[in-house]
C-alpha atoms as a PDB file:
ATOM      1  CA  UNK A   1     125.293 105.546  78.858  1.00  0.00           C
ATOM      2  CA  UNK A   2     127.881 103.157  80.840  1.00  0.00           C
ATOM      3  CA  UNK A   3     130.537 106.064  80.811  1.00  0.00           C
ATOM      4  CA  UNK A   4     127.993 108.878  81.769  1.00  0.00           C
ATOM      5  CA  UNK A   5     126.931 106.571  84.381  1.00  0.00           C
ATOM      6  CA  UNK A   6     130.179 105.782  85.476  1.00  0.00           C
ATOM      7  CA  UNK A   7     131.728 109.115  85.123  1.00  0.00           C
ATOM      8  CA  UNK A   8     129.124 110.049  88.072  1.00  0.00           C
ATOM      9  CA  UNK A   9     129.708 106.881  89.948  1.00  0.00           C
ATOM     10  CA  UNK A  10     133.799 107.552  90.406  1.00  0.00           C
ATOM     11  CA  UNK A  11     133.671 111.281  90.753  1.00  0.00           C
ATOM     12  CA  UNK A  12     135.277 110.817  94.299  1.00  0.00           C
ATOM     13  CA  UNK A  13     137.208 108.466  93.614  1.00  0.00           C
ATOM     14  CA  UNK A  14     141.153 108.267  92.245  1.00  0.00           C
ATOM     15  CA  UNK A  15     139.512 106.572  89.094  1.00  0.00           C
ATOM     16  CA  UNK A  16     137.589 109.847  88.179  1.00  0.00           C
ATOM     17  CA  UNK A  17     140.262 110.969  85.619  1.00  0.00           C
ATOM     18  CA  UNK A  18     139.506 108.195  83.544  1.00  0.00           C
ATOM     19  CA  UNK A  19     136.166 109.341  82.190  1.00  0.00           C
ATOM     20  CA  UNK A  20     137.014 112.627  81.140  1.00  0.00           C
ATOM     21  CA  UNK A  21     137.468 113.434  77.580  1.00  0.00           C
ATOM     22  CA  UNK A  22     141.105 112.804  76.893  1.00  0.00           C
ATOM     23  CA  UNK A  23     142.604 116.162  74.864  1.00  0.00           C
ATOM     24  CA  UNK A  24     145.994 115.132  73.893  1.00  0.00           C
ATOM     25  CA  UNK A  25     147.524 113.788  70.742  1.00  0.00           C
ATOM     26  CA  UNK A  26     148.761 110.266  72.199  1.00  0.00           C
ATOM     27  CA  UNK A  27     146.683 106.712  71.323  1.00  0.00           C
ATOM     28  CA  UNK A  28     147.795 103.407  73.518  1.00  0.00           C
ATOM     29  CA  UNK A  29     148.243 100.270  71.123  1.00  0.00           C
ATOM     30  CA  UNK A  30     146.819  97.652  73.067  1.00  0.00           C
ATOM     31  CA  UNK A  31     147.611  93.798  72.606  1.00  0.00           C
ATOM     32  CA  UNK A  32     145.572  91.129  74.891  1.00  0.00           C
ATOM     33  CA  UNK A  33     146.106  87.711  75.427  1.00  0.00           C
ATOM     34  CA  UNK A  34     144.253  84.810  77.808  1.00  0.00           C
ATOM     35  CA  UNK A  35     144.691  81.342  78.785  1.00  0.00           C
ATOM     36  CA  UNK A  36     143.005  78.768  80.790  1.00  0.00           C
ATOM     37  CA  UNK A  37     143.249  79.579  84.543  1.00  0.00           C
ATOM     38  CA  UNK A  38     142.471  82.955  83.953  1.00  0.00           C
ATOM     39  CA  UNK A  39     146.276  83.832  82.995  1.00  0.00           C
ATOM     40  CA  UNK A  40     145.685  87.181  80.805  1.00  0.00           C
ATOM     41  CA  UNK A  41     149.107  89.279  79.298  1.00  0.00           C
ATOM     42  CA  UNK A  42     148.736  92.661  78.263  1.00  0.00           C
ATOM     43  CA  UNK A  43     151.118  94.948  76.488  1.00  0.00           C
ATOM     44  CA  UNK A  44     149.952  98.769  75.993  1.00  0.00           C
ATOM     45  CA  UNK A  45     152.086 100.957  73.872  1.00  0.00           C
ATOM     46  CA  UNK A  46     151.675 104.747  73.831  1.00  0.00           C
ATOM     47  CA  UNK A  47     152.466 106.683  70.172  1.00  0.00           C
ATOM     48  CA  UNK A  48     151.671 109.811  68.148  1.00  0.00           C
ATOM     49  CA  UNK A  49     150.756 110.157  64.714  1.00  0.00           C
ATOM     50  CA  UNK A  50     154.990 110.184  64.464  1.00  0.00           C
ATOM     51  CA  UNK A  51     156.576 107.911  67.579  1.00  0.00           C
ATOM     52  CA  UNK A  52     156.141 104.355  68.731  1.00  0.00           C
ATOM     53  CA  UNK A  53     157.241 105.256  72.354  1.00  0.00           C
ATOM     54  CA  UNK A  54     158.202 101.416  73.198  1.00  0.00           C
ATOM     55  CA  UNK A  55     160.383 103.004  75.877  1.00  0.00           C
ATOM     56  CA  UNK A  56     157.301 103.656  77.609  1.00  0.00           C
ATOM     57  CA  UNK A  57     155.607 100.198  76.712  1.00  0.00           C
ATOM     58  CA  UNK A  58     153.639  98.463  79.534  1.00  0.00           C
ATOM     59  CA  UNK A  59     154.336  94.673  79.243  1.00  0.00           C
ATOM     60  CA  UNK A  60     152.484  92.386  81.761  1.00  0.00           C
ATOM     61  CA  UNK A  61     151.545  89.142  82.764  1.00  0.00           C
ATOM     62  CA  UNK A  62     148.786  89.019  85.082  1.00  0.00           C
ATOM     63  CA  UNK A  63     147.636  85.635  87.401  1.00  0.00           C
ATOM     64  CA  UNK A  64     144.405  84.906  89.013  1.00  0.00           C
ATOM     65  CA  UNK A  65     145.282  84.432  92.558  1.00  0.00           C
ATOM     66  CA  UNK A  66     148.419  83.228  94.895  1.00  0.00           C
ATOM     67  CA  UNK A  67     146.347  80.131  95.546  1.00  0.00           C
ATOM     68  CA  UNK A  68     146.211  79.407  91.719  1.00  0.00           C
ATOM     69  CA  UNK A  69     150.004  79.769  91.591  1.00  0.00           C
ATOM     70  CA  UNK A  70     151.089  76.961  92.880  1.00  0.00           C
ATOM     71  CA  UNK A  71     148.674  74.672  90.811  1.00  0.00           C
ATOM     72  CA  UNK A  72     151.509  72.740  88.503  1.00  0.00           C
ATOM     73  CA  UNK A  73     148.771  72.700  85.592  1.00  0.00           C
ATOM     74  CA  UNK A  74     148.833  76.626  85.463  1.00  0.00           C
ATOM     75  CA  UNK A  75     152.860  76.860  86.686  1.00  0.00           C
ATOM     76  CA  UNK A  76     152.631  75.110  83.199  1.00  0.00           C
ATOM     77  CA  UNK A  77     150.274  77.010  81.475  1.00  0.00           C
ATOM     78  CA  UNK A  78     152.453  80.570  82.987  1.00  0.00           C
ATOM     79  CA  UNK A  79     156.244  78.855  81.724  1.00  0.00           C
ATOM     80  CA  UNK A  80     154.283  78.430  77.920  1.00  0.00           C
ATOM     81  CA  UNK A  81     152.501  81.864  77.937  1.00  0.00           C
ATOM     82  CA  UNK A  82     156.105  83.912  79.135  1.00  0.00           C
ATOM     83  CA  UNK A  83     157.990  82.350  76.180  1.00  0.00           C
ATOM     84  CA  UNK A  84     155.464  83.205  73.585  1.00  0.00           C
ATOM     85  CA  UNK A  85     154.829  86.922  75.175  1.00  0.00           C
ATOM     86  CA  UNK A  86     157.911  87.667  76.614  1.00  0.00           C
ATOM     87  CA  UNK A  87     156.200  89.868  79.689  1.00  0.00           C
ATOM     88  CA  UNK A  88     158.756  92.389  81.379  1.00  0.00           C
ATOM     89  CA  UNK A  89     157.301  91.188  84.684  1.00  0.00           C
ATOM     90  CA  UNK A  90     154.625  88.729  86.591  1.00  0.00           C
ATOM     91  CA  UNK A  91     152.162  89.714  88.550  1.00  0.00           C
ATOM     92  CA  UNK A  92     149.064  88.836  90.548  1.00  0.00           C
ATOM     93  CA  UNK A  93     145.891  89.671  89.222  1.00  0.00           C
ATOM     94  CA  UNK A  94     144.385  92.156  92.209  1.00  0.00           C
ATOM     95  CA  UNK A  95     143.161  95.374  93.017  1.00  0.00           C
ATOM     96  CA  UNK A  96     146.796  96.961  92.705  1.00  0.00           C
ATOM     97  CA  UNK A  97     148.174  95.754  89.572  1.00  0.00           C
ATOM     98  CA  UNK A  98     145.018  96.312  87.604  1.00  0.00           C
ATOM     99  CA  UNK A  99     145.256  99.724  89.069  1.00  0.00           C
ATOM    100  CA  UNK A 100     148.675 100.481  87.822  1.00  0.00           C
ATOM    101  CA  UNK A 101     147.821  98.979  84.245  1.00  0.00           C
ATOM    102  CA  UNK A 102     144.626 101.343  83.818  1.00  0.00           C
ATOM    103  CA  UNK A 103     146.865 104.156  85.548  1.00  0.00           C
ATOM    104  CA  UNK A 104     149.528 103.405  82.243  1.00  0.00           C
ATOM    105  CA  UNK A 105     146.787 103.367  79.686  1.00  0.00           C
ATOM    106  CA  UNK A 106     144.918 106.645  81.324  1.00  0.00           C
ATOM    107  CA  UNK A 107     141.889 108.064  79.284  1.00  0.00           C
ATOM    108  CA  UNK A 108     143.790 107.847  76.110  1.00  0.00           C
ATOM    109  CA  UNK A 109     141.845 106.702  72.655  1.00  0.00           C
ATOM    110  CA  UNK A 110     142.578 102.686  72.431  1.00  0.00           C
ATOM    111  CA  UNK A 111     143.843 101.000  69.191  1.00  0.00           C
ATOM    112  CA  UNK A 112     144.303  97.125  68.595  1.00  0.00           C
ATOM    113  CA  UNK A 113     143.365  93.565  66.437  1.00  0.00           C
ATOM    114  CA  UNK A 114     140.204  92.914  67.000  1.00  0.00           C
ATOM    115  CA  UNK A 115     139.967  95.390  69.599  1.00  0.00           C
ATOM    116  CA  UNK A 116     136.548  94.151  71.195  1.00  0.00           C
ATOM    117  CA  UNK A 117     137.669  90.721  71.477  1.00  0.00           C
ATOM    118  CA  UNK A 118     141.051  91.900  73.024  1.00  0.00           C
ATOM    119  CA  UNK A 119     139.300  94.416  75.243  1.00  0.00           C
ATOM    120  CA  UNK A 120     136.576  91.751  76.744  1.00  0.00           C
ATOM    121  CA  UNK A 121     139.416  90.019  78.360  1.00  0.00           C
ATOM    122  CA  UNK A 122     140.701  92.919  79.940  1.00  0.00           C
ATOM    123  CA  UNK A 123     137.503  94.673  81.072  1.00  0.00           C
ATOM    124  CA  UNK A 124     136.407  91.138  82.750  1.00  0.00           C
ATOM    125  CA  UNK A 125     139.277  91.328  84.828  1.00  0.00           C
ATOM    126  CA  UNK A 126     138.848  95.157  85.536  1.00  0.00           C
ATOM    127  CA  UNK A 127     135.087  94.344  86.174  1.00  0.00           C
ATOM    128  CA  UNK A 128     135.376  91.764  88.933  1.00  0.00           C
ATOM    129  CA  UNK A 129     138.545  93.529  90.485  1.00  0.00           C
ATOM    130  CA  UNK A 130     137.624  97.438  90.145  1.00  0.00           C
ATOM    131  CA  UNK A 131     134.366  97.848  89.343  1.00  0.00           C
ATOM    132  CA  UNK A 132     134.607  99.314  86.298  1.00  0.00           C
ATOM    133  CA  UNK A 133     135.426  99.243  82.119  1.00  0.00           C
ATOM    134  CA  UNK A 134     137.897 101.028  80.473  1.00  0.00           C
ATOM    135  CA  UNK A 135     135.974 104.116  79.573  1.00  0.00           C
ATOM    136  CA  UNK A 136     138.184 104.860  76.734  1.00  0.00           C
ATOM    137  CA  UNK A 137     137.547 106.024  72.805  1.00  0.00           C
ATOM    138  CA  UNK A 138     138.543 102.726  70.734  1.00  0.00           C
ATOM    139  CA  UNK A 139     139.937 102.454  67.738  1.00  0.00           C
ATOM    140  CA  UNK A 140     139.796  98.805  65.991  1.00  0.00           C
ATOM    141  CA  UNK A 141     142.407  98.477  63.649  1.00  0.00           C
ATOM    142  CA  UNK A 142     140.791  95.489  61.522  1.00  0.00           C
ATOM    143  CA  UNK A 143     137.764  97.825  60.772  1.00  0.00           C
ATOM    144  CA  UNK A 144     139.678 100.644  60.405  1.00  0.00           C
ATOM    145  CA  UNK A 145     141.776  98.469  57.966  1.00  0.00           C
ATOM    146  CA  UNK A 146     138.893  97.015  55.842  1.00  0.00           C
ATOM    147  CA  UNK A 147     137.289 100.828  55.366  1.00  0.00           C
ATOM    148  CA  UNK A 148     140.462 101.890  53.915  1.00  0.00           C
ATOM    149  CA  UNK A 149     141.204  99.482  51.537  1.00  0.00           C
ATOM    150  CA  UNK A 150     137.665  99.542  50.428  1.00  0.00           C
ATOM    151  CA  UNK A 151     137.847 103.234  49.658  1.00  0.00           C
ATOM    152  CA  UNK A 152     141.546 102.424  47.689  1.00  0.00           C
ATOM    153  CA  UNK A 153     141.136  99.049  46.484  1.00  0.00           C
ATOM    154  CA  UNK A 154     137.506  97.713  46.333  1.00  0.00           C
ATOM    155  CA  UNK A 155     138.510  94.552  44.299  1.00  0.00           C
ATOM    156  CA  UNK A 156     140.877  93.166  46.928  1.00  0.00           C
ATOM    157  CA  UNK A 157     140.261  91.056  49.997  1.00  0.00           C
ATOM    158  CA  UNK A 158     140.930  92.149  52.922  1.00  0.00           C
ATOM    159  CA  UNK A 159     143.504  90.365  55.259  1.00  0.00           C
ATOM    160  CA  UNK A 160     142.628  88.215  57.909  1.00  0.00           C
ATOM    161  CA  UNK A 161     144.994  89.398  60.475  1.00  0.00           C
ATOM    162  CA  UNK A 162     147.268  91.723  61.701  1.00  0.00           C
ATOM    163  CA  UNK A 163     150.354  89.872  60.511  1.00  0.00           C
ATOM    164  CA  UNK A 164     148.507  89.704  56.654  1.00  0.00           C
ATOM    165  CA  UNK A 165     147.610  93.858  57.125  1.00  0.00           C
ATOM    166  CA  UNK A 166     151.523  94.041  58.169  1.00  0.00           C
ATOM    167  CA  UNK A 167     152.785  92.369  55.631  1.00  0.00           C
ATOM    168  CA  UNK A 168     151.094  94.617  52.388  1.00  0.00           C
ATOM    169  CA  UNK A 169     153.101  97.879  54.207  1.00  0.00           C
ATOM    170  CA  UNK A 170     156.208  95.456  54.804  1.00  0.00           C
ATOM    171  CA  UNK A 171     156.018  95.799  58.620  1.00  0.00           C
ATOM    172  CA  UNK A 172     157.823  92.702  60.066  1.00  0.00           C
ATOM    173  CA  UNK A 173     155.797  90.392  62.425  1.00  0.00           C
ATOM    174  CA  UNK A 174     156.108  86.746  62.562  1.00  0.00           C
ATOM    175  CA  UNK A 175     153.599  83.703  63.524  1.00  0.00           C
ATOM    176  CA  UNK A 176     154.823  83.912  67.003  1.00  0.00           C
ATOM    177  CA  UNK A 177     155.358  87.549  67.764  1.00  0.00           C
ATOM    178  CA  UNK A 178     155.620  88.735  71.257  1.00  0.00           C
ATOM    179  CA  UNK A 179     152.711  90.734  72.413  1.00  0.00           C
ATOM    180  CA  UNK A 180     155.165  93.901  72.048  1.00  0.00           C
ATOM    181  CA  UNK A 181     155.936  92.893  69.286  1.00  0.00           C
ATOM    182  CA  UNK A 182     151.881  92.725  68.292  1.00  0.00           C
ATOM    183  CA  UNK A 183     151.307  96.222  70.065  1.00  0.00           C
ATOM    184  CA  UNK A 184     153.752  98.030  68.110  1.00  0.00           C
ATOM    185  CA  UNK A 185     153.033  96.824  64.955  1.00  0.00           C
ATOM    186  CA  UNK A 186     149.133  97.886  65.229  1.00  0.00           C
ATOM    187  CA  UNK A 187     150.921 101.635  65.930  1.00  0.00           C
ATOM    188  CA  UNK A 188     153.153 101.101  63.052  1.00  0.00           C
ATOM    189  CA  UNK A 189     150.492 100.165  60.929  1.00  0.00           C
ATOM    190  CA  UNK A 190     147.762 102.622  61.869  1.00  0.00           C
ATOM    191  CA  UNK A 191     150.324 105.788  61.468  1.00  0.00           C
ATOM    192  CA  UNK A 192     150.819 104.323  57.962  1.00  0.00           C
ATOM    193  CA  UNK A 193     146.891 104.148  57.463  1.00  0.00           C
ATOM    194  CA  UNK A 194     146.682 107.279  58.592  1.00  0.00           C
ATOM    195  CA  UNK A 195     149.050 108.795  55.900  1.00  0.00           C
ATOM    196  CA  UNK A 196     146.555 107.132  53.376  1.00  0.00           C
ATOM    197  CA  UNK A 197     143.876 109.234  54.179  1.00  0.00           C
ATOM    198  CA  UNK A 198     145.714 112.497  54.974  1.00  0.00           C
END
């Protein structure tokens, strides 16, 4: 209902793109992560059923205002949330930016961790700066997960995280992974779910 609704709403405008059926073969990994202060990193990674395209990654970290900025508290909070996620650039969180990320991603089908968790971050932001959810078709990896290894191997629990689902198809990722790091492994590890149920 929300899509048809706002499908209707953004005919007009440079957004309308977004809410039409996507007809390619391409899904965007998708890793999210907030802090306090409203600091939110994002890292979107387009691949195929055969190519993690990390070339064409999207790595960002996005804060809440200029005035915010120079708070030493969230200066603080930035310096931590860099080192862990390793952004390929800083912005602020505004009209623009938010444009350019949801320009990246584009109608595509979305894949991730916990996707609804991941994505509520996101769409707040999108919501109080454009007006709008992503639209997209959503793919959450832990479900997706759980399914398939019930259908294989009913007796055996499922893991708890991504870095647990990694680890049964030997797909390095470490405690403290960079959110690229996190992106591409959800690709890796849904093309090798997908071979499962070919």
């Amino acid at each position: 209902m929300r899509r048809e609704s706002d499908r209707r709403r953004y005919a007009n405008s440079p957004y309308a793109w977004l809410f039409q059926p996507y007809m390619g073969e391409e899904l965007v990994a998708l890793s999210c992560h907030g802090v306090e202060h409203g600091v939110l990193s994002v890292a979107a990674v387009p691949f195929t059923q055969r190519t993690i395209k990390t070339s064409d990654a999207y790595v960002m970290t996005l804060l809440p205002s200029e005035a915010a900025v120079r708070q030493f508290s969230l200066m603080l909070s930035q310096r931590q949330h860099q080192l862990q996620h390793v952004p390929q650039r800083t912005e602020i969180m505004d009209e623009t930016n938010l444009g350019e990320l949801v320009a990246h991603i584009g109608n595509r089908p979305l894949l991730g961790w916990g996707l609804r968790r991941q994505l509520s971050l996101l769409n707040q932001a999108l919501n109080t700066h454009l007006d709008f959810t992503l639209p997209n078709a959503q793919v959450d990896l832990d479900l997706f997960n759980r399914r398939e290894l019930q259908r294989r191997q009913p007796c055996i629990d499922p893991p708890v995280s991504l870095r647990h689902a990694a680890a049964r198809f030997r797909i390095p990722l470490y405690s403290f992974s960079s959110l690229l790091d996190q992106a591409s492994a959800s690709a890796l590890l849904y093309q090798r779910l997908q071979r499962l149920t070919d």
